[in-house]
Structure formats: C-alpha cells, structure tokens
PDB file of N, CA and C in Angstrom:
ATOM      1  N   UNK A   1     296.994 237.696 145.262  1.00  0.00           N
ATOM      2  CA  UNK A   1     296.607 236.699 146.247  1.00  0.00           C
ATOM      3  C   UNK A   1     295.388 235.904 145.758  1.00  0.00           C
ATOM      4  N   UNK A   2     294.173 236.282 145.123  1.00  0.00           N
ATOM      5  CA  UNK A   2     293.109 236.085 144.695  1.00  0.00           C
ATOM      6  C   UNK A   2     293.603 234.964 143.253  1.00  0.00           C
ATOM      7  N   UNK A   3     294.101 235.483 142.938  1.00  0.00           N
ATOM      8  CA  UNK A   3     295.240 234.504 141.911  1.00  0.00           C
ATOM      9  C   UNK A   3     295.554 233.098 142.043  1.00  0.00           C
ATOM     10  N   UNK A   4     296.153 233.407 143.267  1.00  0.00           N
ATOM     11  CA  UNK A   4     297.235 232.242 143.773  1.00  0.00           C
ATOM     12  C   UNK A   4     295.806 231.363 144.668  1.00  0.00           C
ATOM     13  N   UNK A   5     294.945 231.945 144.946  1.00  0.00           N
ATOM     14  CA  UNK A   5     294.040 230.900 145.624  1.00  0.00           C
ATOM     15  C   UNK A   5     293.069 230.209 144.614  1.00  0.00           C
ATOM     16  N   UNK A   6     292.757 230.722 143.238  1.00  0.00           N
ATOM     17  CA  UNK A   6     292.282 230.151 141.750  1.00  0.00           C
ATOM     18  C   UNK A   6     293.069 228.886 141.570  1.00  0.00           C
ATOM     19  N   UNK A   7     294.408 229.599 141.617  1.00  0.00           N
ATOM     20  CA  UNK A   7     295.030 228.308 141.009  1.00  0.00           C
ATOM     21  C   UNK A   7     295.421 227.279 142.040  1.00  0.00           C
ATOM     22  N   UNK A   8     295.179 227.380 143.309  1.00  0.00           N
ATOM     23  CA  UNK A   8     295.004 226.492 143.902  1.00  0.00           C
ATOM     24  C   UNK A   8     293.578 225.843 143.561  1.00  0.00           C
ATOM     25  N   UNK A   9     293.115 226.329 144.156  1.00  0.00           N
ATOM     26  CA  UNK A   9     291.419 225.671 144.237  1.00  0.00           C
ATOM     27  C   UNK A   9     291.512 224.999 142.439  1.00  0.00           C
ATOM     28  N   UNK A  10     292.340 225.186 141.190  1.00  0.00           N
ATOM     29  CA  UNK A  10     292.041 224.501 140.563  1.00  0.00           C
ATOM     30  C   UNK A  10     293.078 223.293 140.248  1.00  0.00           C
ATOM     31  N   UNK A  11     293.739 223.338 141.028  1.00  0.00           N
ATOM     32  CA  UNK A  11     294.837 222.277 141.056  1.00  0.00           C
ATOM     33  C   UNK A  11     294.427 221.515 142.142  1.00  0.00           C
ATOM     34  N   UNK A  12     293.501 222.011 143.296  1.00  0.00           N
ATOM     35  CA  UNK A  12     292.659 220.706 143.713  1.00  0.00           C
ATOM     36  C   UNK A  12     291.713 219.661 143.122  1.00  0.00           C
ATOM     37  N   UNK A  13     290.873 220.824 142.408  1.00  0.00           N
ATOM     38  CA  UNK A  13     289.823 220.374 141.754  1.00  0.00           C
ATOM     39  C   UNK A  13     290.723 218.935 140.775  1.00  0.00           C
ATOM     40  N   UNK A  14     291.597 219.125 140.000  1.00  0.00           N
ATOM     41  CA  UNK A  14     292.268 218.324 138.991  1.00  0.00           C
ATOM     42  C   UNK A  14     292.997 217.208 139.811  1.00  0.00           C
ATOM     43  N   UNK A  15     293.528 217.484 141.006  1.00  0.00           N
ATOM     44  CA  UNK A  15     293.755 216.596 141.666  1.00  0.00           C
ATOM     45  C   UNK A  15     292.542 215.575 142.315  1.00  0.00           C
ATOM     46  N   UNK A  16     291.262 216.091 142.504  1.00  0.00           N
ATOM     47  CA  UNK A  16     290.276 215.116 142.789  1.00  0.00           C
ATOM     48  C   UNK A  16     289.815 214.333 141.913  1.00  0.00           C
ATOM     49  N   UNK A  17     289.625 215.150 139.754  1.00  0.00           N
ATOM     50  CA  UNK A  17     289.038 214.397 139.434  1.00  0.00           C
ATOM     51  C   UNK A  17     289.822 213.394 138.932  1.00  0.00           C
ATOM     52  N   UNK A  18     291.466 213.004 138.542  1.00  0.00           N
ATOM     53  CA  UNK A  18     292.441 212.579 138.836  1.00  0.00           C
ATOM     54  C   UNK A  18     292.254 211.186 140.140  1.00  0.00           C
ATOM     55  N   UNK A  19     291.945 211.851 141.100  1.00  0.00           N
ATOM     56  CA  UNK A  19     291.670 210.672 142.117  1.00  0.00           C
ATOM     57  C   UNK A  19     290.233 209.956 141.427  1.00  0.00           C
ATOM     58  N   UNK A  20     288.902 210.526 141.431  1.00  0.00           N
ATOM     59  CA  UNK A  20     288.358 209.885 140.929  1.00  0.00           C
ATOM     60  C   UNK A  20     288.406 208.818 139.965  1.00  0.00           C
ATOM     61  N   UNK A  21     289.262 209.570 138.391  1.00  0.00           N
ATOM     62  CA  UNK A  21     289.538 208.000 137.906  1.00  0.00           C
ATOM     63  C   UNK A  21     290.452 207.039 137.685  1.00  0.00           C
ATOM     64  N   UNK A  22     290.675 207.267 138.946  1.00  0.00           N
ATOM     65  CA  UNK A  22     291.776 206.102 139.568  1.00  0.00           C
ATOM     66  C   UNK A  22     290.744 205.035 139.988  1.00  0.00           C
ATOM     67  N   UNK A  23     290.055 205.474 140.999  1.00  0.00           N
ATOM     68  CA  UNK A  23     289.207 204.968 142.208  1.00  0.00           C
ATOM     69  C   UNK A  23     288.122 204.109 141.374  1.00  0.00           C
ATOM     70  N   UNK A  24     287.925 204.727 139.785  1.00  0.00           N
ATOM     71  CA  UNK A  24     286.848 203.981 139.283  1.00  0.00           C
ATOM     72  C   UNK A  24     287.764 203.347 138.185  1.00  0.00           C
ATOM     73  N   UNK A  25     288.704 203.233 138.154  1.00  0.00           N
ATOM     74  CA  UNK A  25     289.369 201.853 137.402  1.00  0.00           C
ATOM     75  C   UNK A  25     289.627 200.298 137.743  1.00  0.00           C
ATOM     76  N   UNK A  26     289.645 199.835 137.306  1.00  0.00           N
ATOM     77  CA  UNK A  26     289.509 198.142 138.015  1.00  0.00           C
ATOM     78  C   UNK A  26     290.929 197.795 137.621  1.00  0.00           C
ATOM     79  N   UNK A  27     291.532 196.978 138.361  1.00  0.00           N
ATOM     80  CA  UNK A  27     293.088 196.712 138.784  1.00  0.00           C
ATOM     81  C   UNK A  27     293.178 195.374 138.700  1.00  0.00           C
ATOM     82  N   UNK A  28     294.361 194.882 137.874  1.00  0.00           N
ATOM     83  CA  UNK A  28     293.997 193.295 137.926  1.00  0.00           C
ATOM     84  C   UNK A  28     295.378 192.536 138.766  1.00  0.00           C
ATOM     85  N   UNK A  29     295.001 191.750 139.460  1.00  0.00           N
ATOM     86  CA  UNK A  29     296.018 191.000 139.755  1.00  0.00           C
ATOM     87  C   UNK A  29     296.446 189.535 139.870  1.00  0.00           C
ATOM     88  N   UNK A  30     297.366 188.856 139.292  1.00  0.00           N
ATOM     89  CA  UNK A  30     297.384 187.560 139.071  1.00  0.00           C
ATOM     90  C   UNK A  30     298.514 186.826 139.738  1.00  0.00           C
ATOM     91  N   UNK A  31     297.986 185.501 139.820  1.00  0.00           N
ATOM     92  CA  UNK A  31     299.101 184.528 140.214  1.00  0.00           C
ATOM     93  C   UNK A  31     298.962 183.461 139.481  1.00  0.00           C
ATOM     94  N   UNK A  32     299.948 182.500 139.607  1.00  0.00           N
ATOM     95  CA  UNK A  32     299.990 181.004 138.770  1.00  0.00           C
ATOM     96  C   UNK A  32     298.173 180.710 139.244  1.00  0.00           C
ATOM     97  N   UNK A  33     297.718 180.493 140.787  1.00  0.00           N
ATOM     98  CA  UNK A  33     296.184 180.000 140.772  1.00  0.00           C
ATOM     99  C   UNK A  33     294.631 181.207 141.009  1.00  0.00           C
ATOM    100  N   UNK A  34     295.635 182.171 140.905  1.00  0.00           N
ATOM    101  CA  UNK A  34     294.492 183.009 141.441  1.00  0.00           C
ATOM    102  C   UNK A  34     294.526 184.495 140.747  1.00  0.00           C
ATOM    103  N   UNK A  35     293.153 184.779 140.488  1.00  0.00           N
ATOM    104  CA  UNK A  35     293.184 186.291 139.465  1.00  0.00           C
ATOM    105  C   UNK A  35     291.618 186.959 140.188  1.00  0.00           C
ATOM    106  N   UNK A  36     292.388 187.957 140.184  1.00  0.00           N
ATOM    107  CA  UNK A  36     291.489 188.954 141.135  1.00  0.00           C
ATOM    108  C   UNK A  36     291.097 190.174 140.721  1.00  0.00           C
ATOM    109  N   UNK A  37     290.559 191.424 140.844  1.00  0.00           N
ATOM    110  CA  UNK A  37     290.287 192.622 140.307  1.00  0.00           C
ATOM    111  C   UNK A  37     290.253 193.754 141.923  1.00  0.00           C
ATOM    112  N   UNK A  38     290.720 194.485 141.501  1.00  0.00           N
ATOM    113  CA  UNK A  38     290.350 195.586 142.488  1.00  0.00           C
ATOM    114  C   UNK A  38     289.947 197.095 141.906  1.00  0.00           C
ATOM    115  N   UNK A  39     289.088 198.166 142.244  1.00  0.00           N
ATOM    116  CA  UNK A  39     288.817 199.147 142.105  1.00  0.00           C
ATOM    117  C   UNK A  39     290.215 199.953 142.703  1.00  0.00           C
ATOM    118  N   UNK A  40     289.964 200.944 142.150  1.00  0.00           N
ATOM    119  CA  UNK A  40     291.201 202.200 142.777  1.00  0.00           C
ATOM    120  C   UNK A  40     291.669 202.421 144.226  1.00  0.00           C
ATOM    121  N   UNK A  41     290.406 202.258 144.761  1.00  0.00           N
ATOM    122  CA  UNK A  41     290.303 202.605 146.711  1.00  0.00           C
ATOM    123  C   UNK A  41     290.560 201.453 146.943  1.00  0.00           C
ATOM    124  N   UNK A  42     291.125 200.173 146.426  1.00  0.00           N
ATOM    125  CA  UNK A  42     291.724 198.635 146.936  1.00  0.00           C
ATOM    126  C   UNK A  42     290.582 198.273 147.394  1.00  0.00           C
ATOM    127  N   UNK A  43     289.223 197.795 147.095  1.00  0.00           N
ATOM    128  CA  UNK A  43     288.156 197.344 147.012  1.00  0.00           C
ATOM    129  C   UNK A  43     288.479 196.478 146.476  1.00  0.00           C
ATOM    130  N   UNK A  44     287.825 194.561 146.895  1.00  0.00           N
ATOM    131  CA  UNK A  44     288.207 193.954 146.182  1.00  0.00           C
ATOM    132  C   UNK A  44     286.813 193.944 145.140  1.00  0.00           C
ATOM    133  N   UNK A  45     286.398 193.764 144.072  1.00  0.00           N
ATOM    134  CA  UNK A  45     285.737 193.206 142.957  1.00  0.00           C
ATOM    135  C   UNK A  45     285.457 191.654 142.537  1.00  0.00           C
ATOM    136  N   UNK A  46     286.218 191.162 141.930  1.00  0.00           N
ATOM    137  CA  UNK A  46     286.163 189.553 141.984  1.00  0.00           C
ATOM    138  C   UNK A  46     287.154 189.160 142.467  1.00  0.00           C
ATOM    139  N   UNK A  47     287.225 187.593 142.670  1.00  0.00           N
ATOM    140  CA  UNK A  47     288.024 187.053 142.893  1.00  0.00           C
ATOM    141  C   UNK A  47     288.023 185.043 142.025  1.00  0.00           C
ATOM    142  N   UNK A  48     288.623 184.682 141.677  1.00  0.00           N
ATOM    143  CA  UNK A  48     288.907 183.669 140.968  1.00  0.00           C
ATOM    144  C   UNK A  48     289.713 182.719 141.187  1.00  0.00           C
ATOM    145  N   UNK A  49     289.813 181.457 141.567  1.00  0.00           N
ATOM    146  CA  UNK A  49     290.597 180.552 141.504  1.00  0.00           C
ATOM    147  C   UNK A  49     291.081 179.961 140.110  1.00  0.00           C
ATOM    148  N   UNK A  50     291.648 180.028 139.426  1.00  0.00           N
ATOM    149  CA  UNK A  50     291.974 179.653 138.062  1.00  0.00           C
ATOM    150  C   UNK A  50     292.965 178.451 137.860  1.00  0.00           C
ATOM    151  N   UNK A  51     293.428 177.559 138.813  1.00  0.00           N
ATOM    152  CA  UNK A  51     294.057 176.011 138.998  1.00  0.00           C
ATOM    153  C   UNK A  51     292.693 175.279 138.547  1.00  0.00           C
ATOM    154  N   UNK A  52     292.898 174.476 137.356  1.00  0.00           N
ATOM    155  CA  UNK A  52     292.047 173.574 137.346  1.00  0.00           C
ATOM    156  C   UNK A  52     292.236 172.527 138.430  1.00  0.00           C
ATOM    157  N   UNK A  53     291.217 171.797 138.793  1.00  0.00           N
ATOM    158  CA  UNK A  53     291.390 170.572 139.129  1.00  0.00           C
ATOM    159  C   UNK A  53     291.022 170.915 141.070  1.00  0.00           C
ATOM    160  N   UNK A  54     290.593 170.147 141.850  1.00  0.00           N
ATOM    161  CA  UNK A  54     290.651 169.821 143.156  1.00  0.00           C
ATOM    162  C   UNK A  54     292.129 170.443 143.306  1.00  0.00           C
ATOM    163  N   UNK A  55     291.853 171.483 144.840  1.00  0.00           N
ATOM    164  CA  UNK A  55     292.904 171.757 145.944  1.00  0.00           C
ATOM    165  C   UNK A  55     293.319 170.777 146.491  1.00  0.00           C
ATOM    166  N   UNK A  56     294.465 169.891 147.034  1.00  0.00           N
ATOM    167  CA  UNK A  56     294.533 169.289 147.806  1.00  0.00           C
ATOM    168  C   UNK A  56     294.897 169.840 149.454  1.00  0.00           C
ATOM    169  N   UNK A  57     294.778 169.705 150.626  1.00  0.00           N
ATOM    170  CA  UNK A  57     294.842 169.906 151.990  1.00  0.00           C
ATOM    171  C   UNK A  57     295.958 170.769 152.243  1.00  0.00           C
ATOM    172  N   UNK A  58     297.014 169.707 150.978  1.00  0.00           N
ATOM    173  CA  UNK A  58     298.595 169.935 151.426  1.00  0.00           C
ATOM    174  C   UNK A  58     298.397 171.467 150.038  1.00  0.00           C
ATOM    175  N   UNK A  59     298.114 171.669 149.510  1.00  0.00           N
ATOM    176  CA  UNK A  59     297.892 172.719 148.757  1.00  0.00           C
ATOM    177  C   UNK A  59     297.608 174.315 149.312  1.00  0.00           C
ATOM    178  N   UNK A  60     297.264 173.682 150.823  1.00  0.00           N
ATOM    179  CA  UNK A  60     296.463 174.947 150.614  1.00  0.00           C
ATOM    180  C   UNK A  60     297.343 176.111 151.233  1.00  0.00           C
ATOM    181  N   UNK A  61     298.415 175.845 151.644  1.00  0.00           N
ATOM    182  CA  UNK A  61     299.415 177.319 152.083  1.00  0.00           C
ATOM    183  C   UNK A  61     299.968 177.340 150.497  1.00  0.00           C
ATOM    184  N   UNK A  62     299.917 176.593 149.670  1.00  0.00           N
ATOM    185  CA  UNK A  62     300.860 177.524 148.450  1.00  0.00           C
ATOM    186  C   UNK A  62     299.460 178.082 147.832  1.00  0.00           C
ATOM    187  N   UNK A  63     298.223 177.924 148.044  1.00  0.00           N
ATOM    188  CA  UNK A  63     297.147 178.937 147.592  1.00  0.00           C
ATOM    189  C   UNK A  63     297.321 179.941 148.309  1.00  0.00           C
ATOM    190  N   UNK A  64     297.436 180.022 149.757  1.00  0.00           N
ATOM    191  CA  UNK A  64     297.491 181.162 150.673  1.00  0.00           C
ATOM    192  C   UNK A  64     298.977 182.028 150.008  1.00  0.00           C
ATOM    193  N   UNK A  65     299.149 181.692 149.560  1.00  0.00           N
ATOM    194  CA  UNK A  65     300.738 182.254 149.273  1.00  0.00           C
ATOM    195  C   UNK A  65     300.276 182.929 147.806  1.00  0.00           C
ATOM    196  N   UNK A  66     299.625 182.349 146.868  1.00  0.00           N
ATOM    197  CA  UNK A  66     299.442 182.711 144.970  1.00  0.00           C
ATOM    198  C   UNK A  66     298.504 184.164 145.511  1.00  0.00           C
ATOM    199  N   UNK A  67     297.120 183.426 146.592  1.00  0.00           N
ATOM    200  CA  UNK A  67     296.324 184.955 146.961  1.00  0.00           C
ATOM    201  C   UNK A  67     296.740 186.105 147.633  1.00  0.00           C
ATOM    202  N   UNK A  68     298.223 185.972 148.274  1.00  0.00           N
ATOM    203  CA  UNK A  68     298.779 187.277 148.626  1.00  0.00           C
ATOM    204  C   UNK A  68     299.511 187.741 147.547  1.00  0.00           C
ATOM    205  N   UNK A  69     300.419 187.068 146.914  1.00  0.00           N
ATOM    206  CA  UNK A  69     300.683 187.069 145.099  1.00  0.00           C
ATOM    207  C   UNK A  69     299.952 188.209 144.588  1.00  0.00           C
ATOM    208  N   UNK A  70     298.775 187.841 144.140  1.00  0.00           N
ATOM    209  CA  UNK A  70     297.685 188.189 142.954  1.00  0.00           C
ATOM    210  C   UNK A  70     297.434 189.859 143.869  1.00  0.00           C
ATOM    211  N   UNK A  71     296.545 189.382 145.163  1.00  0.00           N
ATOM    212  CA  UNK A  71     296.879 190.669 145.648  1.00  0.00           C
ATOM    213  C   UNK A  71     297.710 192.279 145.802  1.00  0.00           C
ATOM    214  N   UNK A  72     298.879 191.473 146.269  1.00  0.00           N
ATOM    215  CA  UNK A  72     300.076 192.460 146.093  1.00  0.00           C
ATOM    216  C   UNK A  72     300.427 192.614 144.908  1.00  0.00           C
ATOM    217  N   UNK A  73     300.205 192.220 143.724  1.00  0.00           N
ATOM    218  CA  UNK A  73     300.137 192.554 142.013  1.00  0.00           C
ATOM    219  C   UNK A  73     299.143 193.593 141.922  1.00  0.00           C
ATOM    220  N   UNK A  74     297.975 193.361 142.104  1.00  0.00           N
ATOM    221  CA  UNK A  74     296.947 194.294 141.810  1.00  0.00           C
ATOM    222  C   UNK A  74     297.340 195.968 142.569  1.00  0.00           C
ATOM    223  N   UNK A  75     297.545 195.787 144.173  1.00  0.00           N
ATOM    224  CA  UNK A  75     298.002 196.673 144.857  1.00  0.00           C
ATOM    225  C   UNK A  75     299.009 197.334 144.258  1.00  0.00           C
ATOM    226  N   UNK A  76     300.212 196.834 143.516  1.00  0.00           N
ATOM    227  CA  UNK A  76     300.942 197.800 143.187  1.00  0.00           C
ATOM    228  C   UNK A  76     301.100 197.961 141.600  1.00  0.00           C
ATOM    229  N   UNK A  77     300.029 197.217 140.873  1.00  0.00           N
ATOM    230  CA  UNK A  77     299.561 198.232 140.111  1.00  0.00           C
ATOM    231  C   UNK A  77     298.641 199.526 140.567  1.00  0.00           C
ATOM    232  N   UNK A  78     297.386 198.970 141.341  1.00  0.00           N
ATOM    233  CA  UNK A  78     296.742 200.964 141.978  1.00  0.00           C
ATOM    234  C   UNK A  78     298.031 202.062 142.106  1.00  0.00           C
ATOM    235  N   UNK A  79     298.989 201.458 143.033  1.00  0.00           N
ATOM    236  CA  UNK A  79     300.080 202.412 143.662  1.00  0.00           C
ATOM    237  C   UNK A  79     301.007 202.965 142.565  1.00  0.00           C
ATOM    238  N   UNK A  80     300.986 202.348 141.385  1.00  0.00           N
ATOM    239  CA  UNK A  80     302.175 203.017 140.117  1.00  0.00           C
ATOM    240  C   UNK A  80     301.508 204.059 139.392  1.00  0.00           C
ATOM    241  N   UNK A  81     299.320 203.543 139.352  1.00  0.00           N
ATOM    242  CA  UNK A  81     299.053 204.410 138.687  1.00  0.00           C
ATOM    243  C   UNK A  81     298.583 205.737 139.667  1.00  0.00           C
ATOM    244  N   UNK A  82     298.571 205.247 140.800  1.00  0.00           N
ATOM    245  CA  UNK A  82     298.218 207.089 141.625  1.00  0.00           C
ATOM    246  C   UNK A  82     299.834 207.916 141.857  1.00  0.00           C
ATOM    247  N   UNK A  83     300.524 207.104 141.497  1.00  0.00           N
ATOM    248  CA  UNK A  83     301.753 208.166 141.280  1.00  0.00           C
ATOM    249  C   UNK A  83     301.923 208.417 140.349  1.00  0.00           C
ATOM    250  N   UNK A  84     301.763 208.119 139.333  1.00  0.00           N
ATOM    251  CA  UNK A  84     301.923 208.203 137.627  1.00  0.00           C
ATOM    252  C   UNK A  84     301.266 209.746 137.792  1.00  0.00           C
ATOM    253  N   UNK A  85     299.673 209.579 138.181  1.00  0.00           N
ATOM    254  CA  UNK A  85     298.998 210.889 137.954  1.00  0.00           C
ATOM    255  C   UNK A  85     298.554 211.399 139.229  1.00  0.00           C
ATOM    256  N   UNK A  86     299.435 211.360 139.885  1.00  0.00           N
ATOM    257  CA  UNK A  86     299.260 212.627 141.285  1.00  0.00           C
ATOM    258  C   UNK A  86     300.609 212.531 142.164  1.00  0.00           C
ATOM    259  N   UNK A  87     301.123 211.720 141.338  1.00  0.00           N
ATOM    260  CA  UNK A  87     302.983 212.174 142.193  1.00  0.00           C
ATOM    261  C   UNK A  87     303.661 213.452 141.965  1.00  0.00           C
ATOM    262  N   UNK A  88     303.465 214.240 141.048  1.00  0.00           N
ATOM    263  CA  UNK A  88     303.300 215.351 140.778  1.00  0.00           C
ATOM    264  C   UNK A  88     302.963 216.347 142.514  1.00  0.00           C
ATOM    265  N   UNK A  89     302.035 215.840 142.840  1.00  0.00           N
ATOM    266  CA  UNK A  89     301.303 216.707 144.221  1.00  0.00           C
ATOM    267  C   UNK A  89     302.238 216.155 145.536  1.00  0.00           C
ATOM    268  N   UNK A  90     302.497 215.248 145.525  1.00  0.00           N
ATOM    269  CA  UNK A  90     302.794 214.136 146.500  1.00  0.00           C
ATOM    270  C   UNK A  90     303.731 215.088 147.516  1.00  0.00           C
ATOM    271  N   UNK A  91     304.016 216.255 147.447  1.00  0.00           N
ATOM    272  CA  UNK A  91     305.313 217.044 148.180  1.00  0.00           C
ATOM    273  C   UNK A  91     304.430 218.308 148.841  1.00  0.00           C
ATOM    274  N   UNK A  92     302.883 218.073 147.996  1.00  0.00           N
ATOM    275  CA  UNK A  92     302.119 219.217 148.871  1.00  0.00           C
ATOM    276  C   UNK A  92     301.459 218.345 149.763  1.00  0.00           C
ATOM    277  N   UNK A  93     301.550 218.711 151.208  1.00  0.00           N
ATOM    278  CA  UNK A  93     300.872 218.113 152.463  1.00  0.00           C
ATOM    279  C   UNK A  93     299.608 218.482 152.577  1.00  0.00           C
ATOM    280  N   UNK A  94     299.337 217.136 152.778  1.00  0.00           N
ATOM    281  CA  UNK A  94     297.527 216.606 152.698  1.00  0.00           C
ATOM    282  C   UNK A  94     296.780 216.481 151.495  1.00  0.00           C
ATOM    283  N   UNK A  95     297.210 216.235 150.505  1.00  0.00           N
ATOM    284  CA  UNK A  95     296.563 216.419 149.235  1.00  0.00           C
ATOM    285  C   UNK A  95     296.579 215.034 148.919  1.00  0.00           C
ATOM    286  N   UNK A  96     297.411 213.922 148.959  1.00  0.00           N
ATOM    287  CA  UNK A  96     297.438 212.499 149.047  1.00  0.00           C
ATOM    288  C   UNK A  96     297.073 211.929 150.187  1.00  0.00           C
TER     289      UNK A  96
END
C-alpha cells in the first residue's frame, strides 16, 4: 500500500512539473493581420497587428474575425501540447 501511494505521489509530482512547463511556454498564434503570443494558462502576452497600412471602418469585422483566428491558433496549439504531455493522465479524475 505504502508503494502504491509513492508512486502515486510521484506521478503527481511529474504531472505538475509537466504542467509547469507548459504554463511557462509562450504559444504563438497567427492570422493573415494579427500575431499574438500566449503563455500555457492562455494568458495573453503580446499582441500585434501585422497589416501594413491604415484599417479602414469597413475593415474592421474582418480584423475582428483574423483576432479570433490568431487566437483560436494559439489556443489550440496550448491544447495539443497539454495532451501531448499529460493525456497520458487525462482518464485519472481531477488531475487535469
């Protein structure tokens, strides 16, 4: 029993520091006008407009559209790499 609670407690431990460097990696995400960064915990970091030139008025829902883009890029890069290295756990409850 004393066993089986080692190797738990160290398959947590590996599972946290695992989360940790996730959480401290920076995540990039892009669109045709917009490039962004996020940390692991979906923190945003920077953010960038990268269209040269003046927005115009009529522009600005296909910007609203590139910044959910760039976003949801970055987001599911975080999400490929916390399953990459903790999908493994993902079937023990509460550990994700």
């Amino acid at each position: 029993m004393q066993q089986l609670m080692q190797q738990a407690q160290r398959m947590q431990r590996e599972i946290a520091k695992k989360k940790e460097a996730i959480d401290s990696q920076e995540f990039f995400g892009k669109s045709e006008w917009v490039e962004l960064s996020f940390n692991g915990k979906k923190e945003i970091k920077t953010f960038k407009i990268i269209k040269d030139g003046i927005i115009d008025e009529d522009d600005k829902e296909m910007l609203e559209d590139m910044i959910m883009i760039a976003i949801k890029d970055a987001f599911n890069k975080i999400d490929a790499e916390t399953e990459k290295e903790l999908g493994q756990y993902a079937s023990m409850s509460g550990l994700m």
